[in-house]
C-alpha atoms as a PDB file:
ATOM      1  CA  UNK A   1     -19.467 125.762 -25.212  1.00  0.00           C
ATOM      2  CA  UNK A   2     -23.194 126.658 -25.936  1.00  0.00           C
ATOM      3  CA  UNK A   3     -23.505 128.989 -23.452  1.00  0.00           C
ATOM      4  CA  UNK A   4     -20.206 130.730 -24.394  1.00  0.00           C
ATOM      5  CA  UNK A   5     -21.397 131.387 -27.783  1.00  0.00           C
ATOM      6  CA  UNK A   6     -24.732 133.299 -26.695  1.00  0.00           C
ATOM      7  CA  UNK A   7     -23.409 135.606 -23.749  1.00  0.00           C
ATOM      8  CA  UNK A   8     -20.657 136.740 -26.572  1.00  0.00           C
ATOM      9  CA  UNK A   9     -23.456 137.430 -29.106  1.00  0.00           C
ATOM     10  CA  UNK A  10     -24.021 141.272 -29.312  1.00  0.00           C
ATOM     11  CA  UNK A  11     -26.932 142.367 -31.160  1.00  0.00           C
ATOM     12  CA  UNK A  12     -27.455 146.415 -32.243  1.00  0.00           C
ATOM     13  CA  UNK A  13     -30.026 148.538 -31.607  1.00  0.00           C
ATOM     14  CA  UNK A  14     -30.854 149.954 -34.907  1.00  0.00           C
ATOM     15  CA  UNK A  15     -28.957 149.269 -37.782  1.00  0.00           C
ATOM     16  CA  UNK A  16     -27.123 152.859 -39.633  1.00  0.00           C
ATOM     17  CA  UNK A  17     -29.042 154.393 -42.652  1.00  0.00           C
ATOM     18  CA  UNK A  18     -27.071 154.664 -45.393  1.00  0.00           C
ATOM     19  CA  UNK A  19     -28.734 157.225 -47.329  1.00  0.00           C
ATOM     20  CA  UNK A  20     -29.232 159.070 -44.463  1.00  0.00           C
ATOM     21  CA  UNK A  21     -29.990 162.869 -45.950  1.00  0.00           C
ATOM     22  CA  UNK A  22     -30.366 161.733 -49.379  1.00  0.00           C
ATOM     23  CA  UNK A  23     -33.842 162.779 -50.953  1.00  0.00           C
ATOM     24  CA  UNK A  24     -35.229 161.527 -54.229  1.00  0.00           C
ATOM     25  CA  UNK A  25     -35.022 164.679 -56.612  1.00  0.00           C
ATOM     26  CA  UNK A  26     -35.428 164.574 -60.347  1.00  0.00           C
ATOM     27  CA  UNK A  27     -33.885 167.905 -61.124  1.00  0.00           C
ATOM     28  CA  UNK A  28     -30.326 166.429 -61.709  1.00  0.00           C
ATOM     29  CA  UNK A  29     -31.689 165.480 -65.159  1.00  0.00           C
ATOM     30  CA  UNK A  30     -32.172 169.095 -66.252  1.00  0.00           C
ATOM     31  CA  UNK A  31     -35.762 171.432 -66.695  1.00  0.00           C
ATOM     32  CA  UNK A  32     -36.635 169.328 -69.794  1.00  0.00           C
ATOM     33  CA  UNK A  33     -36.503 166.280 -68.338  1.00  0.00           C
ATOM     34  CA  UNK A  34     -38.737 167.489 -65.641  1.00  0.00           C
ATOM     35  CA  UNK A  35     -41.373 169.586 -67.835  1.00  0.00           C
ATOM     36  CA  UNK A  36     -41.621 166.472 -69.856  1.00  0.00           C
ATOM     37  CA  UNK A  37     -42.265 163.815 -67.106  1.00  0.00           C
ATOM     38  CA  UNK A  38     -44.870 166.170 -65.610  1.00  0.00           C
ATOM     39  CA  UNK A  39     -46.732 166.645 -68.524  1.00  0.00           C
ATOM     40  CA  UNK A  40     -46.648 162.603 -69.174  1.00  0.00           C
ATOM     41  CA  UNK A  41     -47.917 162.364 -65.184  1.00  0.00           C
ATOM     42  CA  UNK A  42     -50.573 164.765 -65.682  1.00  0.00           C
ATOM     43  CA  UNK A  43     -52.101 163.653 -68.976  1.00  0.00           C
ATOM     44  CA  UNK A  44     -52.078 159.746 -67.665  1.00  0.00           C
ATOM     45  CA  UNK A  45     -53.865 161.232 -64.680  1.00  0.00           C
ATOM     46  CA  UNK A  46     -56.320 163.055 -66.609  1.00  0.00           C
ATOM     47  CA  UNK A  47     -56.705 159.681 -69.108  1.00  0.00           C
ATOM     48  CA  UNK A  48     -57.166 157.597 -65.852  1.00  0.00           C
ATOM     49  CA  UNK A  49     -59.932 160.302 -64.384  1.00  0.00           C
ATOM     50  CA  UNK A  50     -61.658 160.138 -67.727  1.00  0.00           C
ATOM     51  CA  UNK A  51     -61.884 156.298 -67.649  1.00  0.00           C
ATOM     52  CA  UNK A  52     -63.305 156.113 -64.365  1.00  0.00           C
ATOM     53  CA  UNK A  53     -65.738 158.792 -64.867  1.00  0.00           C
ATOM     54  CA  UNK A  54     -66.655 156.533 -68.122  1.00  0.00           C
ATOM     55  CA  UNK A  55     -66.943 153.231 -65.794  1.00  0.00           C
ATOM     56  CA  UNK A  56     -69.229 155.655 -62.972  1.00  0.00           C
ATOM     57  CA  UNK A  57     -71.647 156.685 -65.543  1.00  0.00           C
ATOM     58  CA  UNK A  58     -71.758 153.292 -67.456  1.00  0.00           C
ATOM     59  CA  UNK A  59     -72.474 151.859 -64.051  1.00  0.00           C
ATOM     60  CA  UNK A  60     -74.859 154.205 -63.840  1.00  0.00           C
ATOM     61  CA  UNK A  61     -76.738 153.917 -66.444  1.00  0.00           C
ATOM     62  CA  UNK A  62     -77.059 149.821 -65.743  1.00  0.00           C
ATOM     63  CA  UNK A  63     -78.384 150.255 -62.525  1.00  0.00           C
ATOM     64  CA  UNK A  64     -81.128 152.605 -63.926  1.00  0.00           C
ATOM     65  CA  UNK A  65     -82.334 150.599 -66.917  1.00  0.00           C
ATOM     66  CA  UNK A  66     -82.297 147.390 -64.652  1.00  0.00           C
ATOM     67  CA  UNK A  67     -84.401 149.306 -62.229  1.00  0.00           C
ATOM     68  CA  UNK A  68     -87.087 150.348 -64.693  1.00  0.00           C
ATOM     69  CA  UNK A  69     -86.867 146.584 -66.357  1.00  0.00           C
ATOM     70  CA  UNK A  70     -87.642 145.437 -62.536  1.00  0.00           C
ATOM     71  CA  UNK A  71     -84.169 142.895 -62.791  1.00  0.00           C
ATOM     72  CA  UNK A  72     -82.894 142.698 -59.295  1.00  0.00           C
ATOM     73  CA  UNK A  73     -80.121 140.619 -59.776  1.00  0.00           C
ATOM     74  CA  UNK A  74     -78.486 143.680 -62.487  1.00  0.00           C
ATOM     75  CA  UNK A  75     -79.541 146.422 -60.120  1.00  0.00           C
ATOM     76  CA  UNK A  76     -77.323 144.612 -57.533  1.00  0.00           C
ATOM     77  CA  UNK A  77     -74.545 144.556 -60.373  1.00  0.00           C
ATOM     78  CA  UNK A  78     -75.601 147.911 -61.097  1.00  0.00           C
ATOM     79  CA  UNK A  79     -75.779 149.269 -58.034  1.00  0.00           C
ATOM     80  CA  UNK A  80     -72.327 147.262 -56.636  1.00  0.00           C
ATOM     81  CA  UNK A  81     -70.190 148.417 -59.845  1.00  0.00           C
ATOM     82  CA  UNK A  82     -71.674 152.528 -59.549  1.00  0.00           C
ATOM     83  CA  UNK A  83     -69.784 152.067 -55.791  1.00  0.00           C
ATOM     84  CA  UNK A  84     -66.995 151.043 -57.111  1.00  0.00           C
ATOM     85  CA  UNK A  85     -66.415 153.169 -59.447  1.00  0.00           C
ATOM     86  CA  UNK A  86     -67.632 156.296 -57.271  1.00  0.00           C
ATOM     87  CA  UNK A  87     -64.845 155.274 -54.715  1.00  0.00           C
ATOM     88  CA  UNK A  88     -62.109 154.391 -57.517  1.00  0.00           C
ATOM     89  CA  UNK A  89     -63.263 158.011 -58.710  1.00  0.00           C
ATOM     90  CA  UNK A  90     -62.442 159.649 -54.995  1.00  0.00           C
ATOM     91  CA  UNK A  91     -59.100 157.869 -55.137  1.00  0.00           C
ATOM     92  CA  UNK A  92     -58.085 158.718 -58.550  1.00  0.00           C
ATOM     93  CA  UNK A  93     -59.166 163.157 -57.543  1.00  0.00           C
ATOM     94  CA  UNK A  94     -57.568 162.713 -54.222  1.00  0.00           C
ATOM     95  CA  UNK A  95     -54.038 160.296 -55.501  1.00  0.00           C
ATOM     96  CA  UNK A  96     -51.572 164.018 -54.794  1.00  0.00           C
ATOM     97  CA  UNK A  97     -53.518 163.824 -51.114  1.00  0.00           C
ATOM     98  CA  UNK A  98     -53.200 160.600 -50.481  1.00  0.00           C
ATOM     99  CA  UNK A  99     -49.582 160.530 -52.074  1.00  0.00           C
ATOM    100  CA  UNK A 100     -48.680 163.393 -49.809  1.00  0.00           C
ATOM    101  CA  UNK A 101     -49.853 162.215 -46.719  1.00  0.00           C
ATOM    102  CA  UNK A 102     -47.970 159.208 -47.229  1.00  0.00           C
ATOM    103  CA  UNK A 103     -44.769 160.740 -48.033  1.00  0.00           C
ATOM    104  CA  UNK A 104     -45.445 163.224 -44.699  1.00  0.00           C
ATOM    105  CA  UNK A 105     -45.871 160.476 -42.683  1.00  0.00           C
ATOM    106  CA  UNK A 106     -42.562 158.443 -44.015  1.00  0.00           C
ATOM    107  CA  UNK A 107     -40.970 161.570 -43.524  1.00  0.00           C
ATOM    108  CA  UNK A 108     -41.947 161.973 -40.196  1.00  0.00           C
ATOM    109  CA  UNK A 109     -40.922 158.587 -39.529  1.00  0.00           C
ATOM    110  CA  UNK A 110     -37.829 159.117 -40.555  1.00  0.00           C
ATOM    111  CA  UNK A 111     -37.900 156.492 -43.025  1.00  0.00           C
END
């Protein structure tokens, strides 16, 4: 009866998409709607880039007075918080490049 049950168990490939040549588009909500969410987008980008520029040159300027104090355990904070910032910085300038590389390769995909 075991054996039955598996031979008669048929499995699919790939399962059928759905949404298959539906895209994500926020122009069914009208030019307004889209003016206003791009200015939101842009000015939380532009707060974001400002913060992290803020955190870079903070870090900064710990790493350089602990080097002229002669600390070396706060120019290794110094130091260790000026990377992270500096690559937090990269992502934050390069989020549409990253973003769009993503969505080229889902799209590629075929996801």
């Amino acid at each position: 009866m075991f054996t039955n049950t598996l031979t008669n168990l048929s499995i699919s490939a790939a399962a059928e998409n759905p949404l298959d040549g539906v895209t994500p588009n926020i122009n069914v909500f009208g030019v307004q709607f889209q003016g206003a969410i791009q200015l939101i987008l842009g000015g939380l980008w532009a707060l974001v880039l400002i913060l992290v520029t803020a955190a870079f040159l903070m870090n900064l300027g710990k790493w350089g007075i602990a080097r002229q104090r002669g600390h070396s355990d706060d120019i290794a904070d110094g130091a260790d918080g000026a990377k992270r910032s500096g690559i937090a910085f990269a992502a934050v300038a390069g989020a549409s490049v990253i973003i769009g590389g993503i969505l080229a390769l889902t799209a590629a995909a075929g996801a």
